[in-house]
PDB file of N, CA and C in Angstrom:
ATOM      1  N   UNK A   1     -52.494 -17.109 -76.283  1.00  0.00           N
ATOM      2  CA  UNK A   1     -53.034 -18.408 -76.636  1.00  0.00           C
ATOM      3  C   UNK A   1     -53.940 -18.229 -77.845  1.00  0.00           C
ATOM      4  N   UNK A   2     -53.923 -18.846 -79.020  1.00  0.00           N
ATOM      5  CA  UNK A   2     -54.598 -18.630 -79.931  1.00  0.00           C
ATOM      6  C   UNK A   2     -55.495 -19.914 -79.450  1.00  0.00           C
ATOM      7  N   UNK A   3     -56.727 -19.415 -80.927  1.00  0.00           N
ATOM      8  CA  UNK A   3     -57.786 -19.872 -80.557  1.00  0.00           C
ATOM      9  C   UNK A   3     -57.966 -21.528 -81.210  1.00  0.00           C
ATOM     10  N   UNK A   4     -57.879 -22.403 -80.345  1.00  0.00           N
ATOM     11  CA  UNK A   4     -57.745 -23.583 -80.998  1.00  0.00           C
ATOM     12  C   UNK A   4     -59.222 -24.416 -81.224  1.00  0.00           C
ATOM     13  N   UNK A   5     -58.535 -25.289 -82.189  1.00  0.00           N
ATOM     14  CA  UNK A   5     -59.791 -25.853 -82.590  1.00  0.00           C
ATOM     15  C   UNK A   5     -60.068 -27.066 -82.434  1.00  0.00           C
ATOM     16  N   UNK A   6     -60.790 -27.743 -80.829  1.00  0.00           N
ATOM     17  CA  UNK A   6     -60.576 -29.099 -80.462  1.00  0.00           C
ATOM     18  C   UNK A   6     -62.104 -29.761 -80.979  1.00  0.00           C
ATOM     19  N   UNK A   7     -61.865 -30.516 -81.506  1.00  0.00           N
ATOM     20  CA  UNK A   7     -62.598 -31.681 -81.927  1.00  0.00           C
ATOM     21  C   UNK A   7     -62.905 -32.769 -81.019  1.00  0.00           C
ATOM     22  N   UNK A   8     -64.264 -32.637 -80.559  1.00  0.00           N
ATOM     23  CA  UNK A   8     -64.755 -33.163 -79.205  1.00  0.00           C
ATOM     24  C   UNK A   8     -65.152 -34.291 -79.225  1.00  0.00           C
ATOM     25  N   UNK A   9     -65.683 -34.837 -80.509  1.00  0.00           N
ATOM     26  CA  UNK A   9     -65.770 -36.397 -81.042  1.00  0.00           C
ATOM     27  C   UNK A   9     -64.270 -37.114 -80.732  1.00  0.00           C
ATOM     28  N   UNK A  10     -63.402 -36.399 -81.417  1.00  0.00           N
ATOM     29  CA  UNK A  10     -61.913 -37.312 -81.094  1.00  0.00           C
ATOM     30  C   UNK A  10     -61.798 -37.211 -79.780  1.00  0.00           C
ATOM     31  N   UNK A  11     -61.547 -36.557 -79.211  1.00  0.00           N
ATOM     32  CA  UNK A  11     -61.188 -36.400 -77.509  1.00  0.00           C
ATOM     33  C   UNK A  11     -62.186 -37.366 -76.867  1.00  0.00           C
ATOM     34  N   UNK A  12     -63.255 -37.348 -77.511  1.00  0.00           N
ATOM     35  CA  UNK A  12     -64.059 -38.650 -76.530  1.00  0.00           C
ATOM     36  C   UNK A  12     -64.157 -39.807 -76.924  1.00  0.00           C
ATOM     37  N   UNK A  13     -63.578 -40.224 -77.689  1.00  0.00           N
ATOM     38  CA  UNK A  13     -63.099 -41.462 -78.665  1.00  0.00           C
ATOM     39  C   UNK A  13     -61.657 -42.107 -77.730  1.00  0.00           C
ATOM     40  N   UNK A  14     -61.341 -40.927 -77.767  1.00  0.00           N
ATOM     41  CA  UNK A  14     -59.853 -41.051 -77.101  1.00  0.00           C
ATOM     42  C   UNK A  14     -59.716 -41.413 -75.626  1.00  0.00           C
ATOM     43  N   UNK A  15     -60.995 -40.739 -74.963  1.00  0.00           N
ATOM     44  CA  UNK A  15     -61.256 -40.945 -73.271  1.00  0.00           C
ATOM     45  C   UNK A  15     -62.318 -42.535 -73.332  1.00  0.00           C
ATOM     46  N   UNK A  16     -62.880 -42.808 -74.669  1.00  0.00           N
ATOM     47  CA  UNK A  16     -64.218 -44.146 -74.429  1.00  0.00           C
ATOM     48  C   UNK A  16     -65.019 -43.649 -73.813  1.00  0.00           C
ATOM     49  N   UNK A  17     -65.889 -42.362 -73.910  1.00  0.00           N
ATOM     50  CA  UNK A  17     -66.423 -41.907 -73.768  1.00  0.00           C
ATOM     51  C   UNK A  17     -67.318 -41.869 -74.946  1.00  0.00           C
ATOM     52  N   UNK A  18     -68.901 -41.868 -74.683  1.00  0.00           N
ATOM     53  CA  UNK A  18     -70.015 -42.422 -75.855  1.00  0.00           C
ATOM     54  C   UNK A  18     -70.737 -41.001 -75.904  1.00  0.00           C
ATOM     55  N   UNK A  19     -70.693 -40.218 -76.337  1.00  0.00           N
ATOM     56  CA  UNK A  19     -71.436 -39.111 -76.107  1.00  0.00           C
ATOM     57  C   UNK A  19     -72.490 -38.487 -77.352  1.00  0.00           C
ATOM     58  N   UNK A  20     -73.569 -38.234 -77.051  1.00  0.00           N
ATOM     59  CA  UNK A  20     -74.919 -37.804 -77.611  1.00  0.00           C
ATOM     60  C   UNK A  20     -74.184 -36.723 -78.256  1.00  0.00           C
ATOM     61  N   UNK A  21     -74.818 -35.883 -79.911  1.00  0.00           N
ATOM     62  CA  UNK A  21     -74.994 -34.879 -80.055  1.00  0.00           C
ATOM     63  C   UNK A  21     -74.701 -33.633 -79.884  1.00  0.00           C
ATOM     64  N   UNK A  22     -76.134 -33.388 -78.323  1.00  0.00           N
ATOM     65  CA  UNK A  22     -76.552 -32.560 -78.025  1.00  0.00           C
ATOM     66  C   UNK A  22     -74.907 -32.126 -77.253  1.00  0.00           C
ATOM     67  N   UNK A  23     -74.630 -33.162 -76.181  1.00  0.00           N
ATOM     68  CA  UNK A  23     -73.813 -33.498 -75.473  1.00  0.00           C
ATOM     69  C   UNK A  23     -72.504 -32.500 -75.396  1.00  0.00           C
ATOM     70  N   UNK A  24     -72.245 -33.087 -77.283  1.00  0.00           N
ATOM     71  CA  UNK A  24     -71.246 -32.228 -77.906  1.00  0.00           C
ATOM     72  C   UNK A  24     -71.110 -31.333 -78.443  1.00  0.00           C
ATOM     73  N   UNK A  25     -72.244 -30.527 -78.165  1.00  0.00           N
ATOM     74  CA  UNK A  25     -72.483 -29.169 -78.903  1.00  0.00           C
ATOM     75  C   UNK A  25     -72.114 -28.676 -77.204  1.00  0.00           C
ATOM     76  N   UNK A  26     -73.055 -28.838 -76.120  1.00  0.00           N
ATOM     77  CA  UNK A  26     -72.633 -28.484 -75.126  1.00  0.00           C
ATOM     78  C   UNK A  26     -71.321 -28.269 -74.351  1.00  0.00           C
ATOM     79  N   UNK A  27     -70.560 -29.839 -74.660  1.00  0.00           N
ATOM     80  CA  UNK A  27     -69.353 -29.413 -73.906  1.00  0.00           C
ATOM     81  C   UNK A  27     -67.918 -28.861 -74.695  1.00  0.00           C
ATOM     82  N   UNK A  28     -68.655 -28.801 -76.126  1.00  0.00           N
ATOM     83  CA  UNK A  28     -67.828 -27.868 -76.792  1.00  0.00           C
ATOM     84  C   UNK A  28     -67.885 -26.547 -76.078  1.00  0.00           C
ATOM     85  N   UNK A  29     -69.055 -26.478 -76.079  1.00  0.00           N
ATOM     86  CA  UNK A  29     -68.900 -24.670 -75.941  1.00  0.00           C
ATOM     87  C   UNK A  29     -68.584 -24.299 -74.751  1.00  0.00           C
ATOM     88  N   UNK A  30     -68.440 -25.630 -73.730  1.00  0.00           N
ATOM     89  CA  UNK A  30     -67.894 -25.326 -72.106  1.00  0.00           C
ATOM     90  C   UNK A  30     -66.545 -25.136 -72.352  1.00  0.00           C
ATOM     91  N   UNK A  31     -65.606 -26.009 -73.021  1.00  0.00           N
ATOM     92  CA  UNK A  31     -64.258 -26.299 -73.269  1.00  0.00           C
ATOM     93  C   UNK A  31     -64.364 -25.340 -73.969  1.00  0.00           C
ATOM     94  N   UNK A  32     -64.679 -24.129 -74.803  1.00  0.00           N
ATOM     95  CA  UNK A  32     -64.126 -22.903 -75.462  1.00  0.00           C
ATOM     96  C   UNK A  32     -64.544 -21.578 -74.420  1.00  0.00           C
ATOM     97  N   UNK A  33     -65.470 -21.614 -73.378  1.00  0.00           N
ATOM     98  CA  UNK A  33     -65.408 -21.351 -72.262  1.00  0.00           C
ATOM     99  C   UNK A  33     -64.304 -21.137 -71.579  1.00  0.00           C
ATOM    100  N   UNK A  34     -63.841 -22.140 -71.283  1.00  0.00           N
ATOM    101  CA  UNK A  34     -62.676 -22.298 -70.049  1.00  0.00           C
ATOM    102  C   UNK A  34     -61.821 -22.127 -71.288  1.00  0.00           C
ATOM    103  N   UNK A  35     -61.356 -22.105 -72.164  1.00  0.00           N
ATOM    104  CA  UNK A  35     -60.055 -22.014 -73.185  1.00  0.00           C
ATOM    105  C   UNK A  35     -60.238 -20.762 -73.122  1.00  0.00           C
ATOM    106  N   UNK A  36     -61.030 -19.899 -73.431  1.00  0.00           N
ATOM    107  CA  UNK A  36     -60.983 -18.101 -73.234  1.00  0.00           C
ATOM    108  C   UNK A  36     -60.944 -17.779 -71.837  1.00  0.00           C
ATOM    109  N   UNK A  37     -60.823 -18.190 -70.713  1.00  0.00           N
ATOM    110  CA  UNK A  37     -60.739 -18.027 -69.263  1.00  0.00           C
ATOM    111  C   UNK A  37     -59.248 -18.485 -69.325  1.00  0.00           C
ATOM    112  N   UNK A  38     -58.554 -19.210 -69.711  1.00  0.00           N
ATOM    113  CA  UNK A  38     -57.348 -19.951 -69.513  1.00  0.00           C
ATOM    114  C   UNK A  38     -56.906 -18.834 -70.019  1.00  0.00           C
ATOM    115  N   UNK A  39     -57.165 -18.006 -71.602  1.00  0.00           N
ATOM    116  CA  UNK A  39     -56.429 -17.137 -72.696  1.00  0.00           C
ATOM    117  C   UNK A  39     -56.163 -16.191 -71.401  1.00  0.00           C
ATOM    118  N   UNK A  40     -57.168 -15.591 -70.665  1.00  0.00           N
ATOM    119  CA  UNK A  40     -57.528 -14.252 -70.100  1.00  0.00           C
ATOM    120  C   UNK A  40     -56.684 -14.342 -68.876  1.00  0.00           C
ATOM    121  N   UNK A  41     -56.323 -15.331 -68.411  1.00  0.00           N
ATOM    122  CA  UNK A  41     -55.167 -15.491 -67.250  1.00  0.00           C
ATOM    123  C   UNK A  41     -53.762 -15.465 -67.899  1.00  0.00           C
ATOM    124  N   UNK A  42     -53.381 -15.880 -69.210  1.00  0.00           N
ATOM    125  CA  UNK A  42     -52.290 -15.896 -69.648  1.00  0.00           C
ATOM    126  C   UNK A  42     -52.051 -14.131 -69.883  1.00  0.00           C
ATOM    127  N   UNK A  43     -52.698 -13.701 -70.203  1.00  0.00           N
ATOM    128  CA  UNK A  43     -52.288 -12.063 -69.819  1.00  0.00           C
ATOM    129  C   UNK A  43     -52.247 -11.282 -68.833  1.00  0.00           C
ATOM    130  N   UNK A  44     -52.503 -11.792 -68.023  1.00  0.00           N
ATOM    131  CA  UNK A  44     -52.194 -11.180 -66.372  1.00  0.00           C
ATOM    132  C   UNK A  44     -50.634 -10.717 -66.482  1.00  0.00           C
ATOM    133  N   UNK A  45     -50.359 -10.085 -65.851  1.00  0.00           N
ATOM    134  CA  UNK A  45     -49.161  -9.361 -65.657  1.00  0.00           C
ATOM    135  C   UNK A  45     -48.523 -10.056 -64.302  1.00  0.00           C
ATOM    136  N   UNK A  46     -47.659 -11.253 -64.259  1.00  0.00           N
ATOM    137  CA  UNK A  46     -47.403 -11.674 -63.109  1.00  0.00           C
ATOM    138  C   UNK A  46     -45.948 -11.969 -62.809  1.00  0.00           C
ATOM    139  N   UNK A  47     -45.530 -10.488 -63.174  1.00  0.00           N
ATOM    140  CA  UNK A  47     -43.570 -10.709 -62.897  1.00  0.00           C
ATOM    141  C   UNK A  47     -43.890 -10.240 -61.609  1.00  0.00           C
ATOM    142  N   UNK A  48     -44.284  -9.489 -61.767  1.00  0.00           N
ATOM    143  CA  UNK A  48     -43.654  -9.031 -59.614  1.00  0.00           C
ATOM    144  C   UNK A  48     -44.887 -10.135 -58.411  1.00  0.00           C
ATOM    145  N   UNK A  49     -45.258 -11.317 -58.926  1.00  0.00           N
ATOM    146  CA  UNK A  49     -46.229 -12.065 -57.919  1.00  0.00           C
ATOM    147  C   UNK A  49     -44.818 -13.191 -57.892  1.00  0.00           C
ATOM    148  N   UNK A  50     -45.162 -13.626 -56.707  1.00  0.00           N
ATOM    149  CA  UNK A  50     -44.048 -14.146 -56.052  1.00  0.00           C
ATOM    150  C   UNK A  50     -44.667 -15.731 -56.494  1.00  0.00           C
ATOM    151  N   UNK A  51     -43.606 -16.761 -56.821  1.00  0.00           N
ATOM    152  CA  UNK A  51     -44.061 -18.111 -57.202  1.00  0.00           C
ATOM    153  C   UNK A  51     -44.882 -18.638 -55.604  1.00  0.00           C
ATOM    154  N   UNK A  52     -45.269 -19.479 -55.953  1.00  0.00           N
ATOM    155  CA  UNK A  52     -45.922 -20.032 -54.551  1.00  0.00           C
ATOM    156  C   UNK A  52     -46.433 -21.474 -55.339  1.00  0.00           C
ATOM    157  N   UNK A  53     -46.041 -22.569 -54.173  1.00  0.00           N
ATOM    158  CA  UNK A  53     -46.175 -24.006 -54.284  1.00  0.00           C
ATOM    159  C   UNK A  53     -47.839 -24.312 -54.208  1.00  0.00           C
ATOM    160  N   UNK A  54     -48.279 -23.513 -52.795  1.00  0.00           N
ATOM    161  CA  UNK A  54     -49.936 -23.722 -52.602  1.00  0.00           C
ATOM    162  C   UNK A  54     -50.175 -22.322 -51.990  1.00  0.00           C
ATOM    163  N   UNK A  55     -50.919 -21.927 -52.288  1.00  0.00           N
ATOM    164  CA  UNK A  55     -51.767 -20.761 -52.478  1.00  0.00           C
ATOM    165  C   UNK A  55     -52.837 -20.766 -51.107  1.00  0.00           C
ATOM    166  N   UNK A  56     -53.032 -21.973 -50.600  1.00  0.00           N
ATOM    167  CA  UNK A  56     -53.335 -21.376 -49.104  1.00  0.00           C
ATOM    168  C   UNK A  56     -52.447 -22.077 -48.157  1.00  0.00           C
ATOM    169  N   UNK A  57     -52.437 -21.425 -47.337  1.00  0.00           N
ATOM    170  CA  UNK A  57     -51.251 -21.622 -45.932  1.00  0.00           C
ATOM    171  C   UNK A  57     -51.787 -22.739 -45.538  1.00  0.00           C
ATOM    172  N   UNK A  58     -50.956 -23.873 -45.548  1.00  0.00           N
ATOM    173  CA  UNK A  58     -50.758 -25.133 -44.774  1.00  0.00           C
ATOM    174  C   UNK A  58     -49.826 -25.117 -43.508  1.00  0.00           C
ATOM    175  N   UNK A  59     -50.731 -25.729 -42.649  1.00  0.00           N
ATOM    176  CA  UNK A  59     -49.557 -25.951 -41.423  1.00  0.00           C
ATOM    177  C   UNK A  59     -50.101 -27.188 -40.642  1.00  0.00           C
ATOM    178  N   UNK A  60     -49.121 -27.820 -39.772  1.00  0.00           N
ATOM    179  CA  UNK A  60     -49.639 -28.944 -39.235  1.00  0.00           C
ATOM    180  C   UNK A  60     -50.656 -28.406 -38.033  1.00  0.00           C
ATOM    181  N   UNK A  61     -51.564 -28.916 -37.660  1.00  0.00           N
ATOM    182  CA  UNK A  61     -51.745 -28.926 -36.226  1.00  0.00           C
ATOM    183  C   UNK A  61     -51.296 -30.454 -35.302  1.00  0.00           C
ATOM    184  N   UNK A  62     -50.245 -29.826 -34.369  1.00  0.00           N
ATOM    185  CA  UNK A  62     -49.800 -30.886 -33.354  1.00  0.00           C
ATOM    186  C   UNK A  62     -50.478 -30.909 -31.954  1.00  0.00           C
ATOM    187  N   UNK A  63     -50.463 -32.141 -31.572  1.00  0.00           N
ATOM    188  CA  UNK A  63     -51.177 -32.292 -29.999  1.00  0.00           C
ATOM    189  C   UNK A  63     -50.132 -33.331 -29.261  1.00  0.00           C
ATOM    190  N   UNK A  64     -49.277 -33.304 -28.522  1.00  0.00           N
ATOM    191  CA  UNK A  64     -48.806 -33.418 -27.669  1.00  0.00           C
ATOM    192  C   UNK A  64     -49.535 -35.337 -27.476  1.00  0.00           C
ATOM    193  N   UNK A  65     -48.648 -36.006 -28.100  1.00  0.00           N
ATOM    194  CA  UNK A  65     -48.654 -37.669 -27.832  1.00  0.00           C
ATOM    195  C   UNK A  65     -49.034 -37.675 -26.247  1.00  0.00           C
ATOM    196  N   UNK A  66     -50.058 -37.994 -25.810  1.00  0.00           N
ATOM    197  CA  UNK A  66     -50.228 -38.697 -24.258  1.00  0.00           C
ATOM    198  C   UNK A  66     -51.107 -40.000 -24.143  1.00  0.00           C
ATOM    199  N   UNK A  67     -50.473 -40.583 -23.046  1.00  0.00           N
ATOM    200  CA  UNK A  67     -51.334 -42.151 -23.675  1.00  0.00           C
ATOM    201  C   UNK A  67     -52.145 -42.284 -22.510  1.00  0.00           C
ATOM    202  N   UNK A  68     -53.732 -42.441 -23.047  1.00  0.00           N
ATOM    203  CA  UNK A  68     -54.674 -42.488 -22.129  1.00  0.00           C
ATOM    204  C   UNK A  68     -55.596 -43.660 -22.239  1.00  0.00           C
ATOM    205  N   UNK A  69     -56.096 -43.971 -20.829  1.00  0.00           N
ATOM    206  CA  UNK A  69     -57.047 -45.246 -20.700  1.00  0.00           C
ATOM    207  C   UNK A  69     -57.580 -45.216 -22.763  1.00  0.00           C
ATOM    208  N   UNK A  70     -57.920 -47.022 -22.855  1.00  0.00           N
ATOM    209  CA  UNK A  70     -58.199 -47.071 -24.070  1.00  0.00           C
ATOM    210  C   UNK A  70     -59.758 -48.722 -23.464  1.00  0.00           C
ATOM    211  N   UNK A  71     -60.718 -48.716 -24.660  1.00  0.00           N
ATOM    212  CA  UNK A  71     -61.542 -49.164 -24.669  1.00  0.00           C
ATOM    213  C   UNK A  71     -61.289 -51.074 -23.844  1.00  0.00           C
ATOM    214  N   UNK A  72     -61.921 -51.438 -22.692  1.00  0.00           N
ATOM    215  CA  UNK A  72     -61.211 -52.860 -22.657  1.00  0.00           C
ATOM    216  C   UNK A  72     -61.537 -53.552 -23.801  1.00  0.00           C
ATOM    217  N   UNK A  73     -60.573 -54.997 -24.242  1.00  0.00           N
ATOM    218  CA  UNK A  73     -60.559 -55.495 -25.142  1.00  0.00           C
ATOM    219  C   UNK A  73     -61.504 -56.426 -25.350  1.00  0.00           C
ATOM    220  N   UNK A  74     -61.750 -57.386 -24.282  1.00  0.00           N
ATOM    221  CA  UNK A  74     -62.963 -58.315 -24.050  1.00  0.00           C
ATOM    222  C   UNK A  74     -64.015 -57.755 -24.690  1.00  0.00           C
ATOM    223  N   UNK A  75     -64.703 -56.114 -24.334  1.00  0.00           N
ATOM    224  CA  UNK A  75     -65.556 -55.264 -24.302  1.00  0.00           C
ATOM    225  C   UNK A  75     -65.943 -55.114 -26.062  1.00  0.00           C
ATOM    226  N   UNK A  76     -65.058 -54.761 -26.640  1.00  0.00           N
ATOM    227  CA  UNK A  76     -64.374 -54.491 -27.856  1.00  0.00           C
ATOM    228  C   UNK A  76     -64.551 -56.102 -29.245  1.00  0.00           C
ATOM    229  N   UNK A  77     -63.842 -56.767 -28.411  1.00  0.00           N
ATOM    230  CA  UNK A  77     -64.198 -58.126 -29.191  1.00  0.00           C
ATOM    231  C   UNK A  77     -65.110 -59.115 -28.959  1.00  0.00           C
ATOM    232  N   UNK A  78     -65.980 -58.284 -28.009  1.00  0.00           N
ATOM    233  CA  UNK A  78     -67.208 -59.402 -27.667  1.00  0.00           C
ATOM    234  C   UNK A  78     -68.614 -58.385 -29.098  1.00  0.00           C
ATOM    235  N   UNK A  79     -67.806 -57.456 -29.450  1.00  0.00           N
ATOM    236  CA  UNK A  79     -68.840 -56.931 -30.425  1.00  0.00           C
ATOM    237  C   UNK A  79     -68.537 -57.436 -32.162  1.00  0.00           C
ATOM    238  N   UNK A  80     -67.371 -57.563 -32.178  1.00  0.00           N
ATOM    239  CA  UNK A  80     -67.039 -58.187 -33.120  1.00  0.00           C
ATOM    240  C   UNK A  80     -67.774 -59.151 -34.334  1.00  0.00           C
ATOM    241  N   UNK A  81     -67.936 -59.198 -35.423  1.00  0.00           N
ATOM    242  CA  UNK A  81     -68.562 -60.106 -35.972  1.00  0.00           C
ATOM    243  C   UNK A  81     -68.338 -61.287 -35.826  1.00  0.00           C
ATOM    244  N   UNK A  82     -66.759 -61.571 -36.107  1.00  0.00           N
ATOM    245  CA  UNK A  82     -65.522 -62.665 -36.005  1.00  0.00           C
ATOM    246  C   UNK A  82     -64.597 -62.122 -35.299  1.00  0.00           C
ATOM    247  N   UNK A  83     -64.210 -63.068 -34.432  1.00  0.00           N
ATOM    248  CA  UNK A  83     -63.277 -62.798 -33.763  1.00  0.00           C
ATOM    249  C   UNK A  83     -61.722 -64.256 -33.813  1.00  0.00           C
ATOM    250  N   UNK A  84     -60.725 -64.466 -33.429  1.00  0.00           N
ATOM    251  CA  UNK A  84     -60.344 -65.251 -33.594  1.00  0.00           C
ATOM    252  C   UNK A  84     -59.380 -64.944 -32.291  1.00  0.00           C
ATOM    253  N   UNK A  85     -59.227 -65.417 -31.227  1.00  0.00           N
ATOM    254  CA  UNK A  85     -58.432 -65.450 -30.074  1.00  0.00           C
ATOM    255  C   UNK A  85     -58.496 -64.069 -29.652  1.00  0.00           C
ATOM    256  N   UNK A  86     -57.789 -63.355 -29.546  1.00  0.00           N
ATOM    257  CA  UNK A  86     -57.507 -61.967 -28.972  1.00  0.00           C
ATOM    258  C   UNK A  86     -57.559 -61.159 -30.027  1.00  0.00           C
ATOM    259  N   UNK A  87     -58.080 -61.633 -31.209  1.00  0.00           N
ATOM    260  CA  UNK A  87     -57.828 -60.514 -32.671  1.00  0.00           C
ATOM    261  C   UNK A  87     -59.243 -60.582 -33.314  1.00  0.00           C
ATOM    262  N   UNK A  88     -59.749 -59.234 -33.832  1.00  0.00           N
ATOM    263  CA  UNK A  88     -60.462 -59.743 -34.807  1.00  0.00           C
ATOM    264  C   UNK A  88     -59.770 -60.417 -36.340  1.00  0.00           C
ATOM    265  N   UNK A  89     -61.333 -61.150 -36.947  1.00  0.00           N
ATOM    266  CA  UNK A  89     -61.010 -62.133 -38.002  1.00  0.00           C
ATOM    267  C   UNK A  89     -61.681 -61.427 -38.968  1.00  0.00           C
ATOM    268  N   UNK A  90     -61.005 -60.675 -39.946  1.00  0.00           N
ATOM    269  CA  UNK A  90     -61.143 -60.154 -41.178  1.00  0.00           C
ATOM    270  C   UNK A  90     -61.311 -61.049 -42.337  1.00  0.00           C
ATOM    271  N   UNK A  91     -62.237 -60.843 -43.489  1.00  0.00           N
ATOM    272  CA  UNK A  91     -61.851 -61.418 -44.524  1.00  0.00           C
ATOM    273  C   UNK A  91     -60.346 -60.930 -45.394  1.00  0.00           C
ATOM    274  N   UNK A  92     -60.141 -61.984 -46.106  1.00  0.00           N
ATOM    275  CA  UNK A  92     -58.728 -62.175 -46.512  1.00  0.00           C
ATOM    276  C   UNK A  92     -59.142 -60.960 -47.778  1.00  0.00           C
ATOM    277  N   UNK A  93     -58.584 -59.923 -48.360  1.00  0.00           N
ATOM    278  CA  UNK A  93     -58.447 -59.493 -49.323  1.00  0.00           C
ATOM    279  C   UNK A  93     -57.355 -58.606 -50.445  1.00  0.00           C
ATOM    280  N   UNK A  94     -56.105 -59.740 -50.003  1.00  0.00           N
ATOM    281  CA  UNK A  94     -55.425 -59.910 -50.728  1.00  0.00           C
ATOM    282  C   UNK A  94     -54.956 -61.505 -51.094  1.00  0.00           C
ATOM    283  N   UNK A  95     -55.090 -61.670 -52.537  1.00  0.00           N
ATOM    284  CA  UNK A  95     -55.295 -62.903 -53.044  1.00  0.00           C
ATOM    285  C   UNK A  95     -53.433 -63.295 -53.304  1.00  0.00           C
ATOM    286  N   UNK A  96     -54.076 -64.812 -53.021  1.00  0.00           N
ATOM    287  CA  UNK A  96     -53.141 -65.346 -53.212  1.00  0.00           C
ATOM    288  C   UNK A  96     -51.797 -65.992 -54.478  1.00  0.00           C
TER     289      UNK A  96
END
């Protein structure tokens, strides 16, 4: 990776982003930071590492569906803010 030369005024012009100065002296030198960290991984030697989708082991945890006593409803909708018959009464927030 050669060493590029990003212009941090445009890039934040480009995002509408209003940025101070100081700002941009700073996150220049973060973004040439991480651009020499990015360089220093591109030379790793990684033919014999095996591709991998995610890098830590995912697995489900399952529990066995059983259907057990549930809260009474009366109990439940007598706490309610709004209620409307057997349901609570939500505000509407999808417009019409």
């Amino acid at each position: 990776m050669s060493d590029p030369i990003i212009d941090i005024r445009y890039v934040a012009k480009l995002a509408q982003i209003a940025l101070t100065d100081e700002e941009i002296e700073r996150f220049g030198a973060q973004l040439g930071d991480l651009l020499q960290h990015v360089a220093a991984l591109e030379r790793l030697d990684t033919e014999r590492v095996a591709a991998t989708a995610q890098v830590v082991e995912s697995r489900n945890i399952l529990r066995d569906d059983v259907a057990r006593p549930s809260l009474d409803r009366e109990t439940v909708l007598a706490q309610a803010p709004q209620r409307q018959g057997k349901f609570f009464r939500v505000p509407r927030i999808i417009g019409e």
